[in-house]
C-alpha atoms as a PDB file:
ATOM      1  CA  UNK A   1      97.940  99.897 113.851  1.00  0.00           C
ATOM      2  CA  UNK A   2     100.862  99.801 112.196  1.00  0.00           C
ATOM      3  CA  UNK A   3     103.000 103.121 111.001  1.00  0.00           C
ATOM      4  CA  UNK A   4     103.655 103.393 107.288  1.00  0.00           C
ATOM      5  CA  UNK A   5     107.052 103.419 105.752  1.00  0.00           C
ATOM      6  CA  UNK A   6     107.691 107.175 104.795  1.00  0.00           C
ATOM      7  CA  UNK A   7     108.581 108.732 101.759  1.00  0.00           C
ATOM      8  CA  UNK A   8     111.786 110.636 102.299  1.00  0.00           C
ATOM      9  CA  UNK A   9     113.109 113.725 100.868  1.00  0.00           C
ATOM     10  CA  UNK A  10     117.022 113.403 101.275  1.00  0.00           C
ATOM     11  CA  UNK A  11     119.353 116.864 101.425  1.00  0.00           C
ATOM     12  CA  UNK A  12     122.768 117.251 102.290  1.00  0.00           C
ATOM     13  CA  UNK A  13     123.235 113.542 103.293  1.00  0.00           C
ATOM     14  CA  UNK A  14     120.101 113.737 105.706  1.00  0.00           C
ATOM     15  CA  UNK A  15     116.729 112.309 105.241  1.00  0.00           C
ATOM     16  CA  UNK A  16     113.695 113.968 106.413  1.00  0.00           C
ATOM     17  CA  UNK A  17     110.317 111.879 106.380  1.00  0.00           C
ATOM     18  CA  UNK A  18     107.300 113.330 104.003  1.00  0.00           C
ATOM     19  CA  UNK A  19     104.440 112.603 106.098  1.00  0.00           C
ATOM     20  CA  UNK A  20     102.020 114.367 103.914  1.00  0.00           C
ATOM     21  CA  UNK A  21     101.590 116.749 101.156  1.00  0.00           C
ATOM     22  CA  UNK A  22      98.625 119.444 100.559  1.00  0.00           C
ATOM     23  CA  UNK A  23      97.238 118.174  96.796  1.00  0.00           C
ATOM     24  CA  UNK A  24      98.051 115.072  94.571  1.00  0.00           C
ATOM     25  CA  UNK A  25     100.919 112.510  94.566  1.00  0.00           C
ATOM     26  CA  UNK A  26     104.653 112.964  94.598  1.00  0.00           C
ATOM     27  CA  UNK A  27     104.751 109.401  92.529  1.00  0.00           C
ATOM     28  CA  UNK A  28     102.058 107.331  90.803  1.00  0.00           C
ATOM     29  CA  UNK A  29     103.348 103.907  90.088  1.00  0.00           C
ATOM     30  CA  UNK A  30     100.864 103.167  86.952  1.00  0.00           C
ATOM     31  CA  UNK A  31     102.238 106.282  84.968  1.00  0.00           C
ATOM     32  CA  UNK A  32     105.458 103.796  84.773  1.00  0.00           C
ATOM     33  CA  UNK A  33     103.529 100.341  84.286  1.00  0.00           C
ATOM     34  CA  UNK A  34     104.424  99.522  87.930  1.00  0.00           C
ATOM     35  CA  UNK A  35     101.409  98.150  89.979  1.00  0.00           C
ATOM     36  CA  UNK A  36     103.464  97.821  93.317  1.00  0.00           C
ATOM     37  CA  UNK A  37     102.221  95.041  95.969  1.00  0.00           C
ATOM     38  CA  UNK A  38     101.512  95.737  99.372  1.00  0.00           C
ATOM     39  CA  UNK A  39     103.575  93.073 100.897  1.00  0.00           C
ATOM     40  CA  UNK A  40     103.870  93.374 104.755  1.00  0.00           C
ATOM     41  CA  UNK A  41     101.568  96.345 107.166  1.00  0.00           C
ATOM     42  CA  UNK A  42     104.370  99.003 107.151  1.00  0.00           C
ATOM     43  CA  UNK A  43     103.905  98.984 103.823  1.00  0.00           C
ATOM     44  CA  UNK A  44     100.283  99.002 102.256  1.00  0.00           C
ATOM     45  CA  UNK A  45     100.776 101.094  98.815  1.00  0.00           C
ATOM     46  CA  UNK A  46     104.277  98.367  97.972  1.00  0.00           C
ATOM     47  CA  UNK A  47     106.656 101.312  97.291  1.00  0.00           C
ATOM     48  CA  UNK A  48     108.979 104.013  98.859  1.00  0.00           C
ATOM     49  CA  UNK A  49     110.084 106.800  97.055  1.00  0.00           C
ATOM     50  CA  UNK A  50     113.137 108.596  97.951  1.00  0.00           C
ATOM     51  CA  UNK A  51     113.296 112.225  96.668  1.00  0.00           C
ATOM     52  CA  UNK A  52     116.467 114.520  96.388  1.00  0.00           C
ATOM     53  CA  UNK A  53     117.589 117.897  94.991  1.00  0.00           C
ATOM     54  CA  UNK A  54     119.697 117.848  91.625  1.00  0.00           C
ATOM     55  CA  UNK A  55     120.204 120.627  89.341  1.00  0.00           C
ATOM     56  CA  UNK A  56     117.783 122.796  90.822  1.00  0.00           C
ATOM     57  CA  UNK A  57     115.165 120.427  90.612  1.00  0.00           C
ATOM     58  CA  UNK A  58     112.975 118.209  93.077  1.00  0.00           C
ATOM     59  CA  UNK A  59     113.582 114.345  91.298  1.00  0.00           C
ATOM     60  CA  UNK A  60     113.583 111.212  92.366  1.00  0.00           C
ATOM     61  CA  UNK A  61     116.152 109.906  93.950  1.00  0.00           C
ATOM     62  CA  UNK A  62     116.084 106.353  94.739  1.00  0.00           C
ATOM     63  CA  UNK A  63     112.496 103.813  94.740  1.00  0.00           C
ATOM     64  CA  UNK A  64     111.932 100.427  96.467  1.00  0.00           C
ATOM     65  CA  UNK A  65     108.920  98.933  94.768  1.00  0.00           C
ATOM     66  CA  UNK A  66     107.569  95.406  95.692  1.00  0.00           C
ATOM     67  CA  UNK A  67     106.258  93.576  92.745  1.00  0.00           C
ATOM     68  CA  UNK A  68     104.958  90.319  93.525  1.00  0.00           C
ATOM     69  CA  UNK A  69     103.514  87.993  91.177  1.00  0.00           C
ATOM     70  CA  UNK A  70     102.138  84.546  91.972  1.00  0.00           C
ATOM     71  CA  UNK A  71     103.642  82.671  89.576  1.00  0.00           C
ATOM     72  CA  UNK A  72     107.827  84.559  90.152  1.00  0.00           C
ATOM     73  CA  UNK A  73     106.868  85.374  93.858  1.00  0.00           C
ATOM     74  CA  UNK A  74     109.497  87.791  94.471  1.00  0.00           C
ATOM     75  CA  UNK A  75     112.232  89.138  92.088  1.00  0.00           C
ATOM     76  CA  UNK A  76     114.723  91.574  92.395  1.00  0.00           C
ATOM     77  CA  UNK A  77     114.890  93.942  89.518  1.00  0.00           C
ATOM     78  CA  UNK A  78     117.059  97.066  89.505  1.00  0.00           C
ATOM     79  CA  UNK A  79     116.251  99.887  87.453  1.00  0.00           C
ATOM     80  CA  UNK A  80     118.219 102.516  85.150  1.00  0.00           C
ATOM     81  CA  UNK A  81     120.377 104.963  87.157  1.00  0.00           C
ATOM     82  CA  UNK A  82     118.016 108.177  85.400  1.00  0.00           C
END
């Protein structure tokens, strides 16, 4: 069995792995119109999210999303900075 790519929560320059949290999802994918791929076995739900502390507030911090389609295979996209 292969281990799963963490989420990370990143503070002061170092990351710490979220290996679980009690209720929900930090991220869902569809809220944004993303429907991520699972591409290799580290990585079965196609993303990791990378979360950080600004203003006061948990946010999002950085996310690697695979999305694979069969007709553009794979294609690098890079999102708005906010």
């Amino acid at each position: 069995m292969t281990a799963q790519i963490d989420d990370l929560f990143r503070h002061n320059g170092i990351n710490f792995s979220l290996s679980g949290i009690s209720e929900g999802k930090l991220f869902e994918p569809s809220l944004f119109g993303l429907n991520p791929k699972g591409t290799c076995s580290a990585c079965w739900r196609g993303y990791q999210a990378i979360f950080a502390v600004s203003d006061s507030r948990l946010v999002m911090d950085t996310l690697h999303v695979s999305l694979f389609t069969e007709e553009e295979g794979y294609k690098k996209q890079v999102g708005p900075p906010n």
